[in-house]
PDB file of N, CA and C in Angstrom:
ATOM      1  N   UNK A   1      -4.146 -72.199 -20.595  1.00  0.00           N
ATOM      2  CA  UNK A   1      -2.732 -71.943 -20.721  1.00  0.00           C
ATOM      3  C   UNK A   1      -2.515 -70.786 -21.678  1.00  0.00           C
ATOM      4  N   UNK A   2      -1.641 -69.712 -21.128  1.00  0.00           N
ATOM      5  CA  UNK A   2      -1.054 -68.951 -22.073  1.00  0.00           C
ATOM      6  C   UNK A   2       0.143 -69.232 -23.139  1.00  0.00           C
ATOM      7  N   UNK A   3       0.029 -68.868 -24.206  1.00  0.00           N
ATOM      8  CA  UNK A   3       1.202 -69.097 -24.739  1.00  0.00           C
ATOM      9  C   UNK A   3       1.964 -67.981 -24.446  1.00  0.00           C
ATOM     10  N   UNK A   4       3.558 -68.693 -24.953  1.00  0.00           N
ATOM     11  CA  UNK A   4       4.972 -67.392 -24.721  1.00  0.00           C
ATOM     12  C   UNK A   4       4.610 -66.825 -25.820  1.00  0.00           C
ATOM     13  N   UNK A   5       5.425 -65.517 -25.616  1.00  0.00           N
ATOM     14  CA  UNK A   5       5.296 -64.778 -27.038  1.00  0.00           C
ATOM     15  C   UNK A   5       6.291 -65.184 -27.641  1.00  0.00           C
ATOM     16  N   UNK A   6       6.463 -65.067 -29.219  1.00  0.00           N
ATOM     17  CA  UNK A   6       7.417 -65.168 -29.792  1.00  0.00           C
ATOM     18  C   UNK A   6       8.719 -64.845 -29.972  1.00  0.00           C
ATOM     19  N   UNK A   7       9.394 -65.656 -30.132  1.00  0.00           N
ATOM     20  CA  UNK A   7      11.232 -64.771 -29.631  1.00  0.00           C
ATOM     21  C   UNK A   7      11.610 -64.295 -31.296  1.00  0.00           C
ATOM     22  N   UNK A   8      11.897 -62.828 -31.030  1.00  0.00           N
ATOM     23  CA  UNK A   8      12.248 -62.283 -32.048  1.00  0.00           C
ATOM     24  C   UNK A   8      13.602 -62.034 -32.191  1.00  0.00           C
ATOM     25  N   UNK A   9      14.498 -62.042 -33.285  1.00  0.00           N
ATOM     26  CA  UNK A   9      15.914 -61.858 -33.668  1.00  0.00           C
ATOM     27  C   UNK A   9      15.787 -61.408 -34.897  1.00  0.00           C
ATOM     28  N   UNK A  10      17.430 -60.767 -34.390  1.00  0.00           N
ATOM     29  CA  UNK A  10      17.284 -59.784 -35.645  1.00  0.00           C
ATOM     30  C   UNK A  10      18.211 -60.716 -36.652  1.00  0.00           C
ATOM     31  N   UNK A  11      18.389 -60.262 -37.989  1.00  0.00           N
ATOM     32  CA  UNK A  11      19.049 -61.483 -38.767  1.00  0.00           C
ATOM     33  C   UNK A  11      19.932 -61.960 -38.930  1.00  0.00           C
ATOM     34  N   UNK A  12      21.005 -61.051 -37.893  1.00  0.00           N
ATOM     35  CA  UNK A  12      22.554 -60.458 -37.813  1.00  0.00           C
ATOM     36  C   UNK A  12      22.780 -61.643 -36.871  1.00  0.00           C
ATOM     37  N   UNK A  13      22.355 -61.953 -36.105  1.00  0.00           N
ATOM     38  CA  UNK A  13      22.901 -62.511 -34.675  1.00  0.00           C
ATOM     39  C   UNK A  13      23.177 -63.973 -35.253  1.00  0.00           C
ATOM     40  N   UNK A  14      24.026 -64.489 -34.149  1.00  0.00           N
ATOM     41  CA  UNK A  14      24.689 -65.439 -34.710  1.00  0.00           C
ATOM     42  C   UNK A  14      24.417 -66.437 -34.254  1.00  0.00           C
ATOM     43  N   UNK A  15      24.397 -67.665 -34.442  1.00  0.00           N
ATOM     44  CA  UNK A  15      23.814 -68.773 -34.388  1.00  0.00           C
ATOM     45  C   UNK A  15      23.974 -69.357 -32.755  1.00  0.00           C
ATOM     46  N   UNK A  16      25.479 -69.396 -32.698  1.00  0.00           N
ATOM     47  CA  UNK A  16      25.423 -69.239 -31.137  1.00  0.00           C
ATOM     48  C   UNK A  16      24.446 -68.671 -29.942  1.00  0.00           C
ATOM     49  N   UNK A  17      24.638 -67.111 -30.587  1.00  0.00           N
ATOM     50  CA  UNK A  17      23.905 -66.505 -29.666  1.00  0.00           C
ATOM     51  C   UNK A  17      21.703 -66.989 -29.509  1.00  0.00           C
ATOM     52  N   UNK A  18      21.707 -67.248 -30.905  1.00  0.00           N
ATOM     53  CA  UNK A  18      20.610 -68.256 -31.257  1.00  0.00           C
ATOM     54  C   UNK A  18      20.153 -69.124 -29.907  1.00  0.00           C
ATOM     55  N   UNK A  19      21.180 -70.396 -30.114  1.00  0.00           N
ATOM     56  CA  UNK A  19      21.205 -71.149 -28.974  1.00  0.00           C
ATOM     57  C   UNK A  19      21.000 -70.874 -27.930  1.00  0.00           C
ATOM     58  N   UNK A  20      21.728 -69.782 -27.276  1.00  0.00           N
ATOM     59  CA  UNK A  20      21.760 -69.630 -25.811  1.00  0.00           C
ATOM     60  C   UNK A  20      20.213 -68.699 -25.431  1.00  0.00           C
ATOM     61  N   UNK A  21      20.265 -67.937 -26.717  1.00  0.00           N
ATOM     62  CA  UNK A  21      18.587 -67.399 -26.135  1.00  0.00           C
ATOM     63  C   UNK A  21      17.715 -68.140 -26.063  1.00  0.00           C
ATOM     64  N   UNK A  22      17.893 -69.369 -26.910  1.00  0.00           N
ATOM     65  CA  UNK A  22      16.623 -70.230 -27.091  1.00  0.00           C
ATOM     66  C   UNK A  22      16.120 -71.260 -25.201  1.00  0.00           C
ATOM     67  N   UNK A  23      17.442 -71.651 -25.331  1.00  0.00           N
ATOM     68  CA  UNK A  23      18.393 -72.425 -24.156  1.00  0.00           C
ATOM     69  C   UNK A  23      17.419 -71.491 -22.988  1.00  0.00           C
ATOM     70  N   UNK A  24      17.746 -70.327 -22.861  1.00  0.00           N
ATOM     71  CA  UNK A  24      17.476 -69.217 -21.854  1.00  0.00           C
ATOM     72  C   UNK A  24      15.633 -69.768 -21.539  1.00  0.00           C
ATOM     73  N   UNK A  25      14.713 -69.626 -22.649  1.00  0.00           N
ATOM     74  CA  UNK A  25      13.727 -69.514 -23.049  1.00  0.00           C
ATOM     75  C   UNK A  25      12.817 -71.021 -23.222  1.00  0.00           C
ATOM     76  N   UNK A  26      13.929 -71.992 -23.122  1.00  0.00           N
ATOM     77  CA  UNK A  26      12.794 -72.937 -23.138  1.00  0.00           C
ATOM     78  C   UNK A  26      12.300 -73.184 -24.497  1.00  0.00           C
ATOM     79  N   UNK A  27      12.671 -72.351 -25.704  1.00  0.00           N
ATOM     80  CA  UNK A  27      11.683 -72.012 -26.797  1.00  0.00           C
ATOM     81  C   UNK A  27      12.538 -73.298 -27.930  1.00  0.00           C
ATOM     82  N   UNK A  28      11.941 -73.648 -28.382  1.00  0.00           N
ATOM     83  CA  UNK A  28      12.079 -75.056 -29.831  1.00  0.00           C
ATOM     84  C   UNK A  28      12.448 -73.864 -31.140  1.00  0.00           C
ATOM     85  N   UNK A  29      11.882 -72.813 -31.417  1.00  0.00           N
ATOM     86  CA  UNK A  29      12.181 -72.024 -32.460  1.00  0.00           C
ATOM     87  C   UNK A  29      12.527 -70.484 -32.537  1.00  0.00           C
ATOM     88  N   UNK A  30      12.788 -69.576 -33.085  1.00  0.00           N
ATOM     89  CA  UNK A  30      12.590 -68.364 -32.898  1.00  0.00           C
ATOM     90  C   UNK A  30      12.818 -67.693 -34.643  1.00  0.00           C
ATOM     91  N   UNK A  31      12.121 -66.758 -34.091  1.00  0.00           N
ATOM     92  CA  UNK A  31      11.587 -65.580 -35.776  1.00  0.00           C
ATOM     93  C   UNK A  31      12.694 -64.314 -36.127  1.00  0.00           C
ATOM     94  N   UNK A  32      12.912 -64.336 -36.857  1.00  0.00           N
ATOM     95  CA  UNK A  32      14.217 -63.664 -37.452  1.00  0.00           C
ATOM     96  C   UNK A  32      13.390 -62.678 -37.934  1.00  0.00           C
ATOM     97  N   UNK A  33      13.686 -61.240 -37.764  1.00  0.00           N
ATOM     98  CA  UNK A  33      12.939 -59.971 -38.617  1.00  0.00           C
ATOM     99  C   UNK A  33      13.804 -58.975 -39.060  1.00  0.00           C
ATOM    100  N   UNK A  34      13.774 -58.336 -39.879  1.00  0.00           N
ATOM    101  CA  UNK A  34      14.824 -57.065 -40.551  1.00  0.00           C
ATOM    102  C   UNK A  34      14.375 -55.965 -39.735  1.00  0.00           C
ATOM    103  N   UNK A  35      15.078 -55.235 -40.627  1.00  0.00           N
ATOM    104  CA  UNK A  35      15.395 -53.741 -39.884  1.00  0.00           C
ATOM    105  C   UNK A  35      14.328 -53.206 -39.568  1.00  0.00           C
ATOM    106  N   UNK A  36      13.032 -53.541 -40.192  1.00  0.00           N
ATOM    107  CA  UNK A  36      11.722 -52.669 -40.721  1.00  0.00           C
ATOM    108  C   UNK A  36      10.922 -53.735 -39.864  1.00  0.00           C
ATOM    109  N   UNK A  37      11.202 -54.270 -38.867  1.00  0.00           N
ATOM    110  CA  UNK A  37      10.526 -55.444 -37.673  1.00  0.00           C
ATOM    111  C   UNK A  37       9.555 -56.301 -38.424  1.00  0.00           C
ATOM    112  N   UNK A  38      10.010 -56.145 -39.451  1.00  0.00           N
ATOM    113  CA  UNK A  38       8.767 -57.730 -40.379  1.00  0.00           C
ATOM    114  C   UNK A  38       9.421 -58.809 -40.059  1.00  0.00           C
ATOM    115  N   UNK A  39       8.359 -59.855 -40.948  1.00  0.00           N
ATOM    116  CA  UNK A  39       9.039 -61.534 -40.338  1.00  0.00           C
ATOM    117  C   UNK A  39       9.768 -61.902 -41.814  1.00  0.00           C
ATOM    118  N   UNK A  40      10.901 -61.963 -41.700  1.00  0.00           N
ATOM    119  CA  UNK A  40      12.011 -62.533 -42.805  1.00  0.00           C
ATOM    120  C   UNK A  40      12.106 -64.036 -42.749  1.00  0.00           C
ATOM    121  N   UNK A  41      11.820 -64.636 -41.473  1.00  0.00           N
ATOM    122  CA  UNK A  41      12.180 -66.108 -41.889  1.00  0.00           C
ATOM    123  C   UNK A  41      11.984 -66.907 -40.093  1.00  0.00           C
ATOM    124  N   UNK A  42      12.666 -67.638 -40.047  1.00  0.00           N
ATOM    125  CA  UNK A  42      11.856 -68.809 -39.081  1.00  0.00           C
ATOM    126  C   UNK A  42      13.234 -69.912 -39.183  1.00  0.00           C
ATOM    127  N   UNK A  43      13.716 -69.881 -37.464  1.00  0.00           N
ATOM    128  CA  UNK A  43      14.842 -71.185 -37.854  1.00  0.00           C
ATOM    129  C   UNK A  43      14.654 -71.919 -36.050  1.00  0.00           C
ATOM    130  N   UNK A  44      14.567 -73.350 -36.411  1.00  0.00           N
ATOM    131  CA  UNK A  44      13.815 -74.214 -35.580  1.00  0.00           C
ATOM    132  C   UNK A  44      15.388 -74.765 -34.762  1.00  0.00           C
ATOM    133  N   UNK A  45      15.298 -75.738 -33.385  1.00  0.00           N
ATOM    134  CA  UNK A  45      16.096 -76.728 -33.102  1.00  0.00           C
ATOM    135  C   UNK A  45      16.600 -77.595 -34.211  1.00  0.00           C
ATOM    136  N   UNK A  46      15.874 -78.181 -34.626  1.00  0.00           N
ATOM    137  CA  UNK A  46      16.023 -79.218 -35.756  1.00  0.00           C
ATOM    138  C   UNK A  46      16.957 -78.563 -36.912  1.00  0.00           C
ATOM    139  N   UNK A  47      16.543 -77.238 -37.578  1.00  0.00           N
ATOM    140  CA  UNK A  47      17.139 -76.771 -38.300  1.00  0.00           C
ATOM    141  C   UNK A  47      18.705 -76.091 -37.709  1.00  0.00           C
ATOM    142  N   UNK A  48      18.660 -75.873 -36.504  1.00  0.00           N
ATOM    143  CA  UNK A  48      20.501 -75.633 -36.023  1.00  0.00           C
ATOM    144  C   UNK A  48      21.094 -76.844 -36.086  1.00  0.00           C
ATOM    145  N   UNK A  49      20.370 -78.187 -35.603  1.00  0.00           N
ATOM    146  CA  UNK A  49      21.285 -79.299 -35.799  1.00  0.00           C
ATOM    147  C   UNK A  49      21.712 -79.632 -37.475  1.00  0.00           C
ATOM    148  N   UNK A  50      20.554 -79.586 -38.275  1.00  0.00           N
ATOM    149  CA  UNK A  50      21.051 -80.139 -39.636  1.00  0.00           C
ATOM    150  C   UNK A  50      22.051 -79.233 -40.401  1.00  0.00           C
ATOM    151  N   UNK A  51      21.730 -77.569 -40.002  1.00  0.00           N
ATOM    152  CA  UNK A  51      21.982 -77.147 -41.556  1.00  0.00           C
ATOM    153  C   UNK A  51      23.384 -75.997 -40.460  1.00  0.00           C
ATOM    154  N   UNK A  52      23.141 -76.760 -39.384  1.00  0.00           N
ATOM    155  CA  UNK A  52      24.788 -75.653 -38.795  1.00  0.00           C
ATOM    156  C   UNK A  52      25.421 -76.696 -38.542  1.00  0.00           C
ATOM    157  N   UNK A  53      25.278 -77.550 -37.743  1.00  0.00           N
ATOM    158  CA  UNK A  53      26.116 -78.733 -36.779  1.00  0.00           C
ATOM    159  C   UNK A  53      26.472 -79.647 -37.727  1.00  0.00           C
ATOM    160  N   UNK A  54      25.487 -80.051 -38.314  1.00  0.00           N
ATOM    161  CA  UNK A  54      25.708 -81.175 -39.047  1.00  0.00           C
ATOM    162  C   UNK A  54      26.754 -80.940 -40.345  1.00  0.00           C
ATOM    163  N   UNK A  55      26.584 -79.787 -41.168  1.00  0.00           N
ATOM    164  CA  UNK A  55      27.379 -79.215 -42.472  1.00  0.00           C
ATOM    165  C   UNK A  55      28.564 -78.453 -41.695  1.00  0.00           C
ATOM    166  N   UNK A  56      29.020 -78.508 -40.637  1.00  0.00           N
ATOM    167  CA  UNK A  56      30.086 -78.229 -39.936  1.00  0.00           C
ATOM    168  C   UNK A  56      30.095 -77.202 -40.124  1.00  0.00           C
ATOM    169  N   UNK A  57      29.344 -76.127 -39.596  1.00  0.00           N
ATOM    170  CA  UNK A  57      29.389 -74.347 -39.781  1.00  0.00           C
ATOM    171  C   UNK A  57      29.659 -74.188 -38.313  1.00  0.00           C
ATOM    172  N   UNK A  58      30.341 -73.292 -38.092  1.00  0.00           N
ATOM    173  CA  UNK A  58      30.981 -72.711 -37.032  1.00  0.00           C
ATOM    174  C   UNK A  58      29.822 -71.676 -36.424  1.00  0.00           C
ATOM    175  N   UNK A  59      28.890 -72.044 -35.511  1.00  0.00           N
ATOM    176  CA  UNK A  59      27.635 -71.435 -34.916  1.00  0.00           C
ATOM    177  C   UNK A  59      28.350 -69.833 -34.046  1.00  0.00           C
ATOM    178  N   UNK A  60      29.559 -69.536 -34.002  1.00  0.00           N
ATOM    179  CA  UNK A  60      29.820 -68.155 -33.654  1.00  0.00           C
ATOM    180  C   UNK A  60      30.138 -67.357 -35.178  1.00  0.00           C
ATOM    181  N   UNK A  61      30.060 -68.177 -36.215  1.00  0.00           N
ATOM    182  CA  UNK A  61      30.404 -67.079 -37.092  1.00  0.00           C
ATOM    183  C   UNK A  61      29.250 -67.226 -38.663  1.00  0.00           C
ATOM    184  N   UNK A  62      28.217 -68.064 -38.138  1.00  0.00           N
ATOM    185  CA  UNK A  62      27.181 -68.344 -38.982  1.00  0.00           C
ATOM    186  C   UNK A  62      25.640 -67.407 -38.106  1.00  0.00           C
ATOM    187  N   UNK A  63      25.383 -66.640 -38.908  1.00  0.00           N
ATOM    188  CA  UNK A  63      24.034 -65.432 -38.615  1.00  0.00           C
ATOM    189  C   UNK A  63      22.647 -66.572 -39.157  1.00  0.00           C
ATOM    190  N   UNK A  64      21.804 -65.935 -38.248  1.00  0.00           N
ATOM    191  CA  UNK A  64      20.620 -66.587 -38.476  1.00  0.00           C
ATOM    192  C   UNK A  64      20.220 -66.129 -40.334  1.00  0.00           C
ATOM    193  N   UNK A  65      20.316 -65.341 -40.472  1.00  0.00           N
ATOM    194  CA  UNK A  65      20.010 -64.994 -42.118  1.00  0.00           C
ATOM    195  C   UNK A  65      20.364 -65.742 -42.704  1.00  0.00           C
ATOM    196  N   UNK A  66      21.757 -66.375 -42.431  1.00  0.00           N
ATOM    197  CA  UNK A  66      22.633 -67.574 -43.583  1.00  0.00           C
ATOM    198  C   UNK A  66      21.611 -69.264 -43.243  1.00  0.00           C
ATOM    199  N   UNK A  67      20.951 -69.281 -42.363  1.00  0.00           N
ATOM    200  CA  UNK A  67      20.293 -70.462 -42.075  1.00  0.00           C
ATOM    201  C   UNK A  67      18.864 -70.892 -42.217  1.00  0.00           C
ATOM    202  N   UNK A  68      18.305 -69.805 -41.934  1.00  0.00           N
ATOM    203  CA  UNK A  68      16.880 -69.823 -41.624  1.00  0.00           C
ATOM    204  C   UNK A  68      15.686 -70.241 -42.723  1.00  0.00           C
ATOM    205  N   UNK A  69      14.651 -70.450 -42.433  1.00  0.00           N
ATOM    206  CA  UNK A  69      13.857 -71.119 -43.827  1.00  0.00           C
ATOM    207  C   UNK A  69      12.763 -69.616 -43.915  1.00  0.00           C
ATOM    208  N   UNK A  70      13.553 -69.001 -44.953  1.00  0.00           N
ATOM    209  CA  UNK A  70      13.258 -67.524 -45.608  1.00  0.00           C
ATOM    210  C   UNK A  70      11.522 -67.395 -45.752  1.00  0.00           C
ATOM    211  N   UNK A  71      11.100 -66.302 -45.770  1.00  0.00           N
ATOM    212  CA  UNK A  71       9.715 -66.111 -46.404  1.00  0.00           C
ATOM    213  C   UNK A  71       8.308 -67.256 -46.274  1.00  0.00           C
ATOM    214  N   UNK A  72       8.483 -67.789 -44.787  1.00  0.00           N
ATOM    215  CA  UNK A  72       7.735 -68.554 -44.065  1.00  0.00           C
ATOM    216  C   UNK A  72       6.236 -68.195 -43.932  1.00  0.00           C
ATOM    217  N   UNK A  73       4.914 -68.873 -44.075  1.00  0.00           N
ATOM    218  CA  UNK A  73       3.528 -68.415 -44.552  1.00  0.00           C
ATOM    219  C   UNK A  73       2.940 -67.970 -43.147  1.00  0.00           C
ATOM    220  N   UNK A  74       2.534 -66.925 -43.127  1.00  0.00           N
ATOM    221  CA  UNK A  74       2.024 -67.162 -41.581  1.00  0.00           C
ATOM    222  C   UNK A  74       0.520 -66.970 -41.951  1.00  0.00           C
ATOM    223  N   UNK A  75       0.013 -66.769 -40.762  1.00  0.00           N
ATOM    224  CA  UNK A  75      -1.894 -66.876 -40.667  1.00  0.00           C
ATOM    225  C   UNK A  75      -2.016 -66.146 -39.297  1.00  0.00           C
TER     226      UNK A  75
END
């Protein structure tokens, strides 16, 4: 089996739009990167339900930057 590649976003986009790419994709998470295409951070399913849905943030006007779990270790 191949894996998908990783879904990249930029940090601007908004939580909504989050969803529907993910939705699109099948994908459980996707990688948030800045201007300079590095990896800034990492925001999961789990993490749109707790820290948007759940704290009642309005997912068209909350950006993945305001959510995401920042400075994530990779390998």
């Amino acid at each position: 089996l191949k894996p998908h590649p990783p879904l990249l976003l930029s940090l601007k986009t908004s939580i909504s739009q989050v969803s529907r790419t993910m939705a699109s994709k099948r994908a459980d998470c996707v990688l948030a990167v800045g201007e300079d295409n590095t990896l800034a951070g990492i925001l999961t399913d789990k993490d749109i339900t707790f820290r948007v849905i759940a704290a009642g943030l309005n997912p068209n006007n909350t950006t993945l930057e305001e959510v995401m779990t920042a400075h994530p270790t990779s390998i």
